[in-house]
N, C-alpha and C. Protein backbone atom coordinates (compact mmCIF):
# COMPACT_ATOMS: atom_id res chain seq x y z
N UNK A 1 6.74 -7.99 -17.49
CA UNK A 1 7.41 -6.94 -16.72
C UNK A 1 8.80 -6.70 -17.28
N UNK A 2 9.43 -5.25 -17.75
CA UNK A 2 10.09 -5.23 -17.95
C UNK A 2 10.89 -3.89 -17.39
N UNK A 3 12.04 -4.11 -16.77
CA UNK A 3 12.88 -3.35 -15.60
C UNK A 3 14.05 -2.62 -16.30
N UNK A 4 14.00 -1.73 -16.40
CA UNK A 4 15.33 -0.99 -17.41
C UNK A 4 15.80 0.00 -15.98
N UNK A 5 16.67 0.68 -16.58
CA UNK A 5 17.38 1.71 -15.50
C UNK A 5 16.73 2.85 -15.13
N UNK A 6 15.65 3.32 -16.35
CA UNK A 6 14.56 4.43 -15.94
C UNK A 6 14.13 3.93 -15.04
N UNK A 7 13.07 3.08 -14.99
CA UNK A 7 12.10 2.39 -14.05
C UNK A 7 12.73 2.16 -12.69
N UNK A 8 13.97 1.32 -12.93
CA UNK A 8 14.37 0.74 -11.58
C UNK A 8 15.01 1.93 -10.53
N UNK A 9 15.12 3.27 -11.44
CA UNK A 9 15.60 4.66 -10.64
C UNK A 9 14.31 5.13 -9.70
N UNK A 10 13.02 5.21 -10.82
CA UNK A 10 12.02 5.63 -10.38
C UNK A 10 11.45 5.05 -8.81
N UNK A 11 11.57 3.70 -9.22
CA UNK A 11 11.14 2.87 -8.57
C UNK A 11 11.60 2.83 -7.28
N UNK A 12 12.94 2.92 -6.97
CA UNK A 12 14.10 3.25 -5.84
C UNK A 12 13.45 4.66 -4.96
N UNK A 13 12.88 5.78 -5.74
CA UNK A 13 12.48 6.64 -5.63
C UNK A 13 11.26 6.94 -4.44
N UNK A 14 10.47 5.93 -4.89
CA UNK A 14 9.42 6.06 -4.75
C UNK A 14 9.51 5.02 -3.41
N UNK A 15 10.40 3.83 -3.50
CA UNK A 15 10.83 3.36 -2.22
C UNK A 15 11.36 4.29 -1.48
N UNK A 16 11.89 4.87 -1.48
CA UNK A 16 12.86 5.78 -0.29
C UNK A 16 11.85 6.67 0.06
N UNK A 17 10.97 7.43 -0.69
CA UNK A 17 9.65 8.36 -0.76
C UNK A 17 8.59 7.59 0.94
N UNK A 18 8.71 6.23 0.36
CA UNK A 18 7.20 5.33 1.23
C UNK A 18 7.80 5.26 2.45
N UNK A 19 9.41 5.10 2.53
CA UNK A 19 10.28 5.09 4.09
C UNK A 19 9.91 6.70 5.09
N UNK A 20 10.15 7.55 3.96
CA UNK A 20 10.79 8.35 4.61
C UNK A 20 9.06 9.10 5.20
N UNK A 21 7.91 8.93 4.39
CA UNK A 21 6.70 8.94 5.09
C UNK A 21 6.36 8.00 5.87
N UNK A 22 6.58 7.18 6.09
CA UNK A 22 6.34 5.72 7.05
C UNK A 22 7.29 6.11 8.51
N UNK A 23 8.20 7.15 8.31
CA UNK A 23 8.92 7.81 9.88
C UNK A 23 8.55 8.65 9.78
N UNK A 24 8.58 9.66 9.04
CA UNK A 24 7.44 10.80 9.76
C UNK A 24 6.19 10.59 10.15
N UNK A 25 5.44 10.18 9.15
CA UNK A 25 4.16 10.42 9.37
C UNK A 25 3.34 8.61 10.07
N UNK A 26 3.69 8.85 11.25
CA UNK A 26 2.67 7.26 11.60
C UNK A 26 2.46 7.50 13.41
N UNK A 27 0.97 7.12 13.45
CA UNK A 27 0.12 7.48 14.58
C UNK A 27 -0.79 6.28 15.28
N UNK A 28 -0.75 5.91 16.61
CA UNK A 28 -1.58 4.75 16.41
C UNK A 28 -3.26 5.59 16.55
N UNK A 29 -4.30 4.68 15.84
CA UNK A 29 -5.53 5.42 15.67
C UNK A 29 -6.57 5.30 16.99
N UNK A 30 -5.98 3.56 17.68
CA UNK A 30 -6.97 3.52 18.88
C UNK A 30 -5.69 3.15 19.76
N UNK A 31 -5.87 3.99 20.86
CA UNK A 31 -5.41 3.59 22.21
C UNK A 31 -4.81 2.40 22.75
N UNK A 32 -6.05 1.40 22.46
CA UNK A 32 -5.82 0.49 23.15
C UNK A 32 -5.43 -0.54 22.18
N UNK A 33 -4.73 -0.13 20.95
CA UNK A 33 -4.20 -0.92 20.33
C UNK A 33 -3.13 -0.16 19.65
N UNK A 34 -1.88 0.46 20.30
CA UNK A 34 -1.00 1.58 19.96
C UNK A 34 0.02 1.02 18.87
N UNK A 35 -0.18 -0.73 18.74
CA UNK A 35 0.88 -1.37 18.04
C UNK A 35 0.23 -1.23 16.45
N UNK A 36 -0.96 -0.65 16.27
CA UNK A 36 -1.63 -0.52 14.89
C UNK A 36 -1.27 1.15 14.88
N UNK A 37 -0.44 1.59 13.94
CA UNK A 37 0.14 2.68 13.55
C UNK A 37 -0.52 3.02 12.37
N UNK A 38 -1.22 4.08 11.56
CA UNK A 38 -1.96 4.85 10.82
C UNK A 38 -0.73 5.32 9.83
N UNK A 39 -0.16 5.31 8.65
CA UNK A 39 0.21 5.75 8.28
C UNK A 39 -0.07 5.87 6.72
N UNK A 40 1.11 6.97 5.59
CA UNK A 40 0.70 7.26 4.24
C UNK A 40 1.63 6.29 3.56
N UNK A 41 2.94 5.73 3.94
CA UNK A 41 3.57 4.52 3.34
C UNK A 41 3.28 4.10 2.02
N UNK A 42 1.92 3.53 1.86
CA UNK A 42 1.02 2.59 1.10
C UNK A 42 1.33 3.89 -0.21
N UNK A 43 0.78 5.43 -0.11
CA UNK A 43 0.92 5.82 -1.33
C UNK A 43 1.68 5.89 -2.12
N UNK A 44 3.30 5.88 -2.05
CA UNK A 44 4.16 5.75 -3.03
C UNK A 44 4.07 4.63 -3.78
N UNK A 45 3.63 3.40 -3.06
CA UNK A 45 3.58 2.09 -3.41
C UNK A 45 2.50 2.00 -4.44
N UNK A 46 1.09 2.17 -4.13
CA UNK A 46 0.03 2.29 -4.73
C UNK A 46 0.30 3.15 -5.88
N UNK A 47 1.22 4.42 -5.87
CA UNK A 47 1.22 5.59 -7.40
C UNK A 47 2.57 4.47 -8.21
N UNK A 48 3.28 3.54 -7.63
CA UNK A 48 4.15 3.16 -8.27
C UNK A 48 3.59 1.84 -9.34
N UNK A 49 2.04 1.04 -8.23
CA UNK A 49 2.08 0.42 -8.92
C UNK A 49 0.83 0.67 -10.39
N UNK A 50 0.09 1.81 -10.37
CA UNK A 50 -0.52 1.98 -11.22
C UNK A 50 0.46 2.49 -12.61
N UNK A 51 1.68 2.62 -11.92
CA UNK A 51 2.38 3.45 -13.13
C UNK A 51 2.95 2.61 -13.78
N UNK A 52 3.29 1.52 -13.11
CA UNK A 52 4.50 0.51 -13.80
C UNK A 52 3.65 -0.89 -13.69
N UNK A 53 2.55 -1.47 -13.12
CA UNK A 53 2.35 -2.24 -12.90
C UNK A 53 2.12 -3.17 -11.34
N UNK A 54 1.65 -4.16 -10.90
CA UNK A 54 1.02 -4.81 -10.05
C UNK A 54 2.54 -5.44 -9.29
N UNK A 55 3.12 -6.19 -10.19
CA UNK A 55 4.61 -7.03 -9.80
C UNK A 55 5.32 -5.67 -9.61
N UNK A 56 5.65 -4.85 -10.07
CA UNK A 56 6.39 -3.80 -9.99
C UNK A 56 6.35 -3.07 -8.52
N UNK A 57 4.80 -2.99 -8.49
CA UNK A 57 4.30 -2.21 -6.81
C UNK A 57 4.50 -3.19 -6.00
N UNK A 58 4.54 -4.96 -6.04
CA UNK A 58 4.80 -5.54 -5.26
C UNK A 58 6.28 -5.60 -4.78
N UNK A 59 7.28 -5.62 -6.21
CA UNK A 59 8.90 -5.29 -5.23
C UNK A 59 9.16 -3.67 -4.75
N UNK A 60 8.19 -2.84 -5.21
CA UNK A 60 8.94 -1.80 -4.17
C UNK A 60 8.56 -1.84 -2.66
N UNK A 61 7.02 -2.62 -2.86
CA UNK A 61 6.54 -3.44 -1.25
C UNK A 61 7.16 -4.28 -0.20
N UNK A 62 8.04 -5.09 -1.31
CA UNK A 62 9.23 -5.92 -0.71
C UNK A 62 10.44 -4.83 -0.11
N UNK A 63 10.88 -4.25 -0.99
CA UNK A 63 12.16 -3.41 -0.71
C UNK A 63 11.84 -2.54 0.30
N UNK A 64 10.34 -2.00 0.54
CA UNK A 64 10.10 -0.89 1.85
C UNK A 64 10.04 -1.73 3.05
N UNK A 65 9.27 -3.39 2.94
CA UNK A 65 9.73 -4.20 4.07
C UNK A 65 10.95 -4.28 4.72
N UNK A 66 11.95 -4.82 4.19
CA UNK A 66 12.92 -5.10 4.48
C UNK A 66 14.10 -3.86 4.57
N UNK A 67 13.70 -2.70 4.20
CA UNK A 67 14.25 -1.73 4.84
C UNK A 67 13.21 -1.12 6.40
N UNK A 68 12.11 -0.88 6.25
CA UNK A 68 11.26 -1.16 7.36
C UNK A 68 12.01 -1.88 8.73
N UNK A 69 11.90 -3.65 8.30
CA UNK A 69 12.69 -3.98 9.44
C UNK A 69 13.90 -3.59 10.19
N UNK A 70 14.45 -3.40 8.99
CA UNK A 70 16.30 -2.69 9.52
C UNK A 70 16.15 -1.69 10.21
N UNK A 71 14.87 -0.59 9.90
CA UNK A 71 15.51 0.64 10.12
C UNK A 71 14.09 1.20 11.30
N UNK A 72 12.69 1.65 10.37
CA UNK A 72 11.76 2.44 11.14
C UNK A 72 11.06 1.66 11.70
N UNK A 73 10.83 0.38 11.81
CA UNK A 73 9.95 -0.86 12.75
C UNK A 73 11.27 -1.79 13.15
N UNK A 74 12.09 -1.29 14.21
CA UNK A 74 13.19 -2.54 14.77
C UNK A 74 12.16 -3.44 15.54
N UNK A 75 11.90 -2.61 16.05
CA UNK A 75 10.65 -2.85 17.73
C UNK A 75 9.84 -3.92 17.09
N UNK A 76 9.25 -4.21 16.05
CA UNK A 76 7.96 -4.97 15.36
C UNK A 76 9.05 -6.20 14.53
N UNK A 77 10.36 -5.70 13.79
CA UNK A 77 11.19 -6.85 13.30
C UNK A 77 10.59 -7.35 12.18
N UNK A 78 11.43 -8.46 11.93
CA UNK A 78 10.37 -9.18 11.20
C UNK A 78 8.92 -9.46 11.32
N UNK A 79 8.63 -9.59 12.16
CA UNK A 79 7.12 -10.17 12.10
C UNK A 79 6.13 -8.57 11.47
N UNK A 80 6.46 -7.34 11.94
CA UNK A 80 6.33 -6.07 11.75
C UNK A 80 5.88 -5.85 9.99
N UNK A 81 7.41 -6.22 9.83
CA UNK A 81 7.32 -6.49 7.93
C UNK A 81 6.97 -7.23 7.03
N UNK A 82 6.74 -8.89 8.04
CA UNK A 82 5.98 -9.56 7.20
C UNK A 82 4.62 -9.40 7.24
N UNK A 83 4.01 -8.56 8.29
CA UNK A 83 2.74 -8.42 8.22
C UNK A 83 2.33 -7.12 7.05
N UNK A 84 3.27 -6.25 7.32
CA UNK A 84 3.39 -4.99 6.36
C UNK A 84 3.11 -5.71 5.07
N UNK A 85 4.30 -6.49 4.28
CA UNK A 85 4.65 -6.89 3.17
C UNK A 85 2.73 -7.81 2.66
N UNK A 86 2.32 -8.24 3.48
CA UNK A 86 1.12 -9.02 3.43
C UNK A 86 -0.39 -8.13 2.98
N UNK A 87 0.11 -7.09 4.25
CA UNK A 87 -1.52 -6.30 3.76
C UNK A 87 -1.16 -5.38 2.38
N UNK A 88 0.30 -4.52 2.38
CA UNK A 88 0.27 -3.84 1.41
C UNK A 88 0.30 -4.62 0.07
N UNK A 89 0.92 -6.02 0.10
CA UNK A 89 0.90 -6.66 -1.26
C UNK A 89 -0.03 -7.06 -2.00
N UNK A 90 -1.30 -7.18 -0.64
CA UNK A 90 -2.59 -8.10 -0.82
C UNK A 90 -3.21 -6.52 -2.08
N UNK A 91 -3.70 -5.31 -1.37
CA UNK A 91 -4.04 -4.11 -1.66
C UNK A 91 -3.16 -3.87 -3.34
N UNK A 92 -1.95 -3.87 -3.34
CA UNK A 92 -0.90 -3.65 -4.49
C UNK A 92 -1.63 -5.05 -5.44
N UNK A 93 -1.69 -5.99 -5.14
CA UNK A 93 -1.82 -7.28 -6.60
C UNK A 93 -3.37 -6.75 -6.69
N UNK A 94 -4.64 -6.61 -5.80
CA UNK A 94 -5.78 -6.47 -6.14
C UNK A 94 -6.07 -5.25 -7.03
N UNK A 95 -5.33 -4.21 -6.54
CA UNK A 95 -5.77 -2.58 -7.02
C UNK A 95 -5.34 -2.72 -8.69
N UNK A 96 -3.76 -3.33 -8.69
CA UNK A 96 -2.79 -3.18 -9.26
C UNK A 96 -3.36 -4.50 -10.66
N UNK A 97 -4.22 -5.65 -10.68
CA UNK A 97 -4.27 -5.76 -11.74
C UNK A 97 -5.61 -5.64 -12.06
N UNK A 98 -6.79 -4.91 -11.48
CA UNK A 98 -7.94 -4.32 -11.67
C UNK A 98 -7.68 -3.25 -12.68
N UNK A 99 -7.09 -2.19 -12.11
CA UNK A 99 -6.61 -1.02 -13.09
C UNK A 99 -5.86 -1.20 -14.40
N UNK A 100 -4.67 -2.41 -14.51
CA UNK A 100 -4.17 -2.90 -15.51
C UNK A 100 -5.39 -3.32 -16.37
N UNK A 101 -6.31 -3.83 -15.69
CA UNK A 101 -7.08 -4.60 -16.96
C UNK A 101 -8.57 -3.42 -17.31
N UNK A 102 -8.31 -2.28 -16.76
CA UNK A 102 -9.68 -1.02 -16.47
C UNK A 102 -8.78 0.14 -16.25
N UNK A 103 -7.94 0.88 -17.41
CA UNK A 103 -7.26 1.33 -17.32
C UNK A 103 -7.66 2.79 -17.37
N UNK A 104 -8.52 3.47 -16.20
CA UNK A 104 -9.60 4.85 -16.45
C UNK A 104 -9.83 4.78 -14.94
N UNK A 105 -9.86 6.05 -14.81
CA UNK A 105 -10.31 6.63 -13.33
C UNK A 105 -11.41 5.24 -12.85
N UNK A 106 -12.23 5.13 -13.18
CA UNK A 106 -13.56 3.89 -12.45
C UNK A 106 -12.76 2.81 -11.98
N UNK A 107 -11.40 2.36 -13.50
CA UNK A 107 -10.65 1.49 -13.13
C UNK A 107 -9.86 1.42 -11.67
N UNK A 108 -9.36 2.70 -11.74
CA UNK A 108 -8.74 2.89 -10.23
C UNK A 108 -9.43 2.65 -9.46
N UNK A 109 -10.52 3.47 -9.15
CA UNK A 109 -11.42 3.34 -7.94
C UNK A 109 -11.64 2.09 -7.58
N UNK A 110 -11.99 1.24 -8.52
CA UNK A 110 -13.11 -0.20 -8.37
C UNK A 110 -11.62 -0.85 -7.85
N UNK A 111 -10.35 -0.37 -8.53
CA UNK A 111 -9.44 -1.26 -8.10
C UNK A 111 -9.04 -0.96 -6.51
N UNK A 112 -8.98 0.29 -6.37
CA UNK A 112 -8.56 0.83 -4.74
C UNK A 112 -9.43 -0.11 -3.86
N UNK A 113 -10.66 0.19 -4.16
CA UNK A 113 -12.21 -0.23 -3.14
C UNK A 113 -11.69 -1.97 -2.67
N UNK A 114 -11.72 -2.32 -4.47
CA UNK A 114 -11.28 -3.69 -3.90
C UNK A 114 -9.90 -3.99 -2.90
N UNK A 115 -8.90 -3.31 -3.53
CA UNK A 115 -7.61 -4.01 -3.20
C UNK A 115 -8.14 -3.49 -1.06
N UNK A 116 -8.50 -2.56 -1.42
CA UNK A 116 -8.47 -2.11 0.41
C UNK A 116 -9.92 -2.86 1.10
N UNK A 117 -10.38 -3.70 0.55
CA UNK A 117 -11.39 -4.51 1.37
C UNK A 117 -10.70 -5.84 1.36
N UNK A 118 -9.77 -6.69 0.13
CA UNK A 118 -8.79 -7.59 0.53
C UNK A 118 -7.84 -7.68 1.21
N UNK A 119 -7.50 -6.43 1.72
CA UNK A 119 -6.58 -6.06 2.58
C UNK A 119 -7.38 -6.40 4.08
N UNK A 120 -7.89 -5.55 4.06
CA UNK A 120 -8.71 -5.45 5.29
C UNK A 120 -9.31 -7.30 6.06
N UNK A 121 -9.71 -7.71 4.59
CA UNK A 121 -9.75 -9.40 4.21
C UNK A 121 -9.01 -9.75 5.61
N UNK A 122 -7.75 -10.07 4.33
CA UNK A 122 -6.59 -10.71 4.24
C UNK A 122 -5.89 -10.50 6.05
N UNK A 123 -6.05 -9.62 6.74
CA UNK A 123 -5.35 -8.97 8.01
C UNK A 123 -5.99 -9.50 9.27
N UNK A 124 -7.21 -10.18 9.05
CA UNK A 124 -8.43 -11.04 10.01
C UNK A 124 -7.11 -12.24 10.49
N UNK A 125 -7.17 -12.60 9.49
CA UNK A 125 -6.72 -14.50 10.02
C UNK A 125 -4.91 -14.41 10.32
N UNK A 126 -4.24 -12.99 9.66
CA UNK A 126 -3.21 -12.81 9.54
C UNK A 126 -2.64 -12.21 11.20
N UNK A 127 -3.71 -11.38 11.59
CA UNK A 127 -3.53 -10.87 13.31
C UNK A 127 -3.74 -12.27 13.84
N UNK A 128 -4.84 -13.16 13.93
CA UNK A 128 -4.84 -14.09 14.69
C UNK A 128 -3.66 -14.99 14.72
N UNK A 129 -2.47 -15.23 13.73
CA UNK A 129 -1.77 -16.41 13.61
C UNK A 129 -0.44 -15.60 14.32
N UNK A 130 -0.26 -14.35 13.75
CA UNK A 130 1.59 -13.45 13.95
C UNK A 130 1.22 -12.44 15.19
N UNK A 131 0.09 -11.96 15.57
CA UNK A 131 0.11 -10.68 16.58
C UNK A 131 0.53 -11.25 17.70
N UNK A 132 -0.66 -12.69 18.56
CA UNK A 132 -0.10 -12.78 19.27
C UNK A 132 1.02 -13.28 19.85
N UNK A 133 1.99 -13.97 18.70
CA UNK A 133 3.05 -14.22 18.93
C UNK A 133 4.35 -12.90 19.35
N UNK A 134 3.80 -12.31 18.19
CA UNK A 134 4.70 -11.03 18.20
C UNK A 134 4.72 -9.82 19.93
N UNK A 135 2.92 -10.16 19.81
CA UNK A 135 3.00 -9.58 21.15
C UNK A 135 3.27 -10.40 22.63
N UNK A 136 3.74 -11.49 22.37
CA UNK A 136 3.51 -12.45 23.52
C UNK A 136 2.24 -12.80 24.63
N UNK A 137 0.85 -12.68 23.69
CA UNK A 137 -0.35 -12.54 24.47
C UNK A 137 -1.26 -13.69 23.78
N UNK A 138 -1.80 -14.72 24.41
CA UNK A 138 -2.87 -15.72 23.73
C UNK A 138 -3.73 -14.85 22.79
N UNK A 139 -3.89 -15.81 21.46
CA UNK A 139 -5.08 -15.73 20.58
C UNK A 139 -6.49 -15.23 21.39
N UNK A 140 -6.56 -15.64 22.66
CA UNK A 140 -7.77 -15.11 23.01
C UNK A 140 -8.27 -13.37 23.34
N UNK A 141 -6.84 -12.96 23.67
CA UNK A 141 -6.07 -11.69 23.52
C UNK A 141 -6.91 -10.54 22.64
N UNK A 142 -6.35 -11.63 21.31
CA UNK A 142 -6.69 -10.49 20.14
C UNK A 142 -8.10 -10.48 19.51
N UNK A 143 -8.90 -11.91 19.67
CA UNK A 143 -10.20 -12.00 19.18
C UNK A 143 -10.99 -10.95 19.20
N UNK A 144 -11.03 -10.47 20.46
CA UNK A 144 -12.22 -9.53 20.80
C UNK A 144 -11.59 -8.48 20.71
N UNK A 145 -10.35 -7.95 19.93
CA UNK A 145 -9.81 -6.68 19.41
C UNK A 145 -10.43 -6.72 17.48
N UNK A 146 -10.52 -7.94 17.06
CA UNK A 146 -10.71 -7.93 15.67
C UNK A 146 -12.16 -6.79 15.09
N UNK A 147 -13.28 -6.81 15.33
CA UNK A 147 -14.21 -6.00 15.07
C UNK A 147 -14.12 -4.69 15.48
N UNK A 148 -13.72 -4.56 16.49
CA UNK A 148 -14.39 -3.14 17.28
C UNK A 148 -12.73 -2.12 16.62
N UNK A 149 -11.27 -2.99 16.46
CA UNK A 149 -10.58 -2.60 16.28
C UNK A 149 -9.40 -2.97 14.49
N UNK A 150 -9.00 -4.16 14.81
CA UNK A 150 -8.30 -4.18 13.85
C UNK A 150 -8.98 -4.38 12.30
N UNK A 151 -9.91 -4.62 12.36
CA UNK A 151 -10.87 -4.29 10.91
C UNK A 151 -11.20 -2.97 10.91
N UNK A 152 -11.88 -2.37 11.72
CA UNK A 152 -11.64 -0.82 11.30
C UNK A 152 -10.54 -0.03 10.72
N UNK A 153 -9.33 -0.50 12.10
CA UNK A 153 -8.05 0.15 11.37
C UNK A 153 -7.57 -0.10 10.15
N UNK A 154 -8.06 -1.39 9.77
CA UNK A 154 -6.97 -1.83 8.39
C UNK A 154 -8.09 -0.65 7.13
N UNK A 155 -9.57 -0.96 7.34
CA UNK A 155 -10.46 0.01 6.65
C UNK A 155 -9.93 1.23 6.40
N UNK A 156 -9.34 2.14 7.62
CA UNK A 156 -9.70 3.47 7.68
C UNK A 156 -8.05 3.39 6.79
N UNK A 157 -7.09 2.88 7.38
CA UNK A 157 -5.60 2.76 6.55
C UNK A 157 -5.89 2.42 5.03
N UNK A 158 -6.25 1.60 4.87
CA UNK A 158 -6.35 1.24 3.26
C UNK A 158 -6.94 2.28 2.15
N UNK A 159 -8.54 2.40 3.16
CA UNK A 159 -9.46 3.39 2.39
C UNK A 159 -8.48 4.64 2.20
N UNK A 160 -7.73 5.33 3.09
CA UNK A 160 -7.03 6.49 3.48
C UNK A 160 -6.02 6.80 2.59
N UNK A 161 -5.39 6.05 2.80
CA UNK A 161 -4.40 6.17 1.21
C UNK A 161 -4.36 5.90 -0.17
N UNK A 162 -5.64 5.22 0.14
CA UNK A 162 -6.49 4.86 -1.66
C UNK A 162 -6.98 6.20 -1.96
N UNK A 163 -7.53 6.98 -1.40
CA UNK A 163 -8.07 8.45 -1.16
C UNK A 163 -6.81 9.49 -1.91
N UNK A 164 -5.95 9.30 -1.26
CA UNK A 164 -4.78 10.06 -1.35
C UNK A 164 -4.35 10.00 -2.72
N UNK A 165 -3.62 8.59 -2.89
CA UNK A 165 -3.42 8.10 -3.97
C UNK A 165 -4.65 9.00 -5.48
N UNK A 166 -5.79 9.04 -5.04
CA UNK A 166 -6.36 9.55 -6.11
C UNK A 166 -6.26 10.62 -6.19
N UNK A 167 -5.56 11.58 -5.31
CA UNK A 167 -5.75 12.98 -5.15
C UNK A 167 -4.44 13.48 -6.25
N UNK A 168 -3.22 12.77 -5.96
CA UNK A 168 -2.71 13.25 -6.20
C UNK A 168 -2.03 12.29 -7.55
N UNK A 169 -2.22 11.09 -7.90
CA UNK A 169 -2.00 10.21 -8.94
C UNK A 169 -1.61 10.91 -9.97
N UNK A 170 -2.23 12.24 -10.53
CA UNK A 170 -1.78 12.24 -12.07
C UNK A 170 -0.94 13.07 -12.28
N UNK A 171 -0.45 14.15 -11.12
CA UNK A 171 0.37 15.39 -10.86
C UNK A 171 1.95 14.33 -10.55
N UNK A 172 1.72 13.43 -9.12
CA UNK A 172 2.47 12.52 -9.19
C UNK A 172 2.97 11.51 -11.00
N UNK A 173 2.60 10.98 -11.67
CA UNK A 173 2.47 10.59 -12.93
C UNK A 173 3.64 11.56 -13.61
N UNK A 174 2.86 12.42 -14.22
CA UNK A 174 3.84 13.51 -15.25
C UNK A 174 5.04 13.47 -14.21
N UNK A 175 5.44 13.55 -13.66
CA UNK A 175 7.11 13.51 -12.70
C UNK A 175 7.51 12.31 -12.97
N UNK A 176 7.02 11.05 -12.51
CA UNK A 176 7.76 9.56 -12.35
C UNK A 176 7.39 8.65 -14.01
N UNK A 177 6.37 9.11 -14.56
CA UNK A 177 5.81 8.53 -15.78
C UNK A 177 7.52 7.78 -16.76
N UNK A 178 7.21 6.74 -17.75
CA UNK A 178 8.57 5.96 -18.13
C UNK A 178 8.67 7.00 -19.43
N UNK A 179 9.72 7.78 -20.07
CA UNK A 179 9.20 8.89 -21.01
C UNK A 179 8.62 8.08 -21.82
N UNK A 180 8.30 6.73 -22.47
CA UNK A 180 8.08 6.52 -23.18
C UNK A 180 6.19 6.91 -23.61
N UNK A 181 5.72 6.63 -21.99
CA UNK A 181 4.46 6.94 -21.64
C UNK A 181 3.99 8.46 -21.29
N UNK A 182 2.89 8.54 -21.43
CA UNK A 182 2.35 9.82 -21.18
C UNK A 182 0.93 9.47 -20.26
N UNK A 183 1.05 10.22 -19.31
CA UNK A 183 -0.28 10.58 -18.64
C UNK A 183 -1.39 11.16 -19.42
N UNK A 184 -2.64 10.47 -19.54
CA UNK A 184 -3.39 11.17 -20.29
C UNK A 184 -5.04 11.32 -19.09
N UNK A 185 -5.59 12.27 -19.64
CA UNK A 185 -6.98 12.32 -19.57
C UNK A 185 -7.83 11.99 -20.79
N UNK A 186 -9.09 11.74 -20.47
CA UNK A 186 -10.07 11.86 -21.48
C UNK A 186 -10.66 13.56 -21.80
N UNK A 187 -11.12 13.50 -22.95
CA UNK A 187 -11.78 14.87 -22.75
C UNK A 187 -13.19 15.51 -21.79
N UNK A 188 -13.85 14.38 -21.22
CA UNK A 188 -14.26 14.57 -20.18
C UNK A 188 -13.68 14.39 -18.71
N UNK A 189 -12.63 14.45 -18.74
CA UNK A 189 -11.95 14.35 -17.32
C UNK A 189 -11.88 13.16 -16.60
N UNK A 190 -12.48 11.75 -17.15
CA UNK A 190 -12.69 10.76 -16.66
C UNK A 190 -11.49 9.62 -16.72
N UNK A 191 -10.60 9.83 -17.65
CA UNK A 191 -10.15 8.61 -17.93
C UNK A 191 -8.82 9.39 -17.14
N UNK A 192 -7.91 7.83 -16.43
CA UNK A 192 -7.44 8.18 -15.72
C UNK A 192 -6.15 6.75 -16.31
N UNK A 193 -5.68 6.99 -16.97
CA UNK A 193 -4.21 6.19 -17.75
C UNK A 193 -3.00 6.80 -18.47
N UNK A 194 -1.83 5.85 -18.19
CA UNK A 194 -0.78 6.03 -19.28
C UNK A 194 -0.69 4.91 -20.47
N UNK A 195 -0.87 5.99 -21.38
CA UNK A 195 -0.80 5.18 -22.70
C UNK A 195 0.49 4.95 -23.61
N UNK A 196 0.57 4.59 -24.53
CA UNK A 196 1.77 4.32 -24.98
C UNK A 196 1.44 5.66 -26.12
């Protein structure tokens, strides 16, 4: 990994980008669980880390936490951001060195699919240990929210902005790309990398 002043501008960028969608845009998806908020956050993170790398998407993950806590999750706090910092990092290292090592549209995909089913993983055992603390309600609380609710939500969130992320990845790219790199296609439209 290597961090120069291009990158670390971009990068800042694309943090302030994931904040400033993470206050506008966030909805809870079920009712009866209003503390699970739906939001697009994840895509700046996810276009940052295909561009620059896996560690790279993980500190702008860090830096949207910990502005997160300060600022658009007071109410959630820490526990808010360490859960944030957990699912989006889990999604960012899986997606993020799939595509590094499958560097073509399939690469992405296979990497999205995965990183947002380790996510989804990873958020099971992670609600049972921090929610109900956070919410002040016994483990027994949240059990029978896990299927019907918080595995769906983490699904429909992950899948949702993995979606996005592909929509708009290569338009995004040519703007934030390091000049040294170029966004390329294949001549069948398939390949989906920056090359040197």
């Amino acid at each position: 990994m290597k961090l120069n002043a291009n990158k670390i501008a971009r990068m800042g960028i694309l943090s302030a980008l994931s904040v400033l969608l993470m206050l506008v845009i966030h909805f809870p998806i079920f009712p009866s669980a209003d503390f699970l908020e739906f939001d697009i956050a994840n895509v700046p993170i996810l276009i940052g880390t295909f561009l620059y790398g896996p560690i790279e998407g993980l500190i702008i993950t860090f830096v949207v936490c910990v502005i997160q806590a300060a600022t658009v999750s007071q109410a959630s706090g820490i526990a808010g951001a360490f859960m944030h910092f957990v699912a989006t990092g889990t999604l960012v290292i899986v997606a993020g060195y799939i595509y590094k090592k499958v560097h073509t549209l399939k690469g992405a995909i296979i990497g999205l699919i995965a990183g947002s089913l380790a996510m989804t993983g990873a958020m099971v055992p992670l609600n049972l240990v921090v929610t109900p603390r956070f919410r002040g309600v016994p483990v027994e609380v949240i059990v029978p929210m896990l299927l019907p609710i918080i595995v769906p939500f983490n699904i429909i969130k992950s899948f949702g902005n993995s979606l996005i992320v592909l929509l708009v990845y290569k338009s995004a790219g040519r703007v934030l790309r390091i000049p040294q790199k170029t966004l390329t296609q294949s001549v069948e439209g398939k390949d989906f990398k920056a090359v040197k």
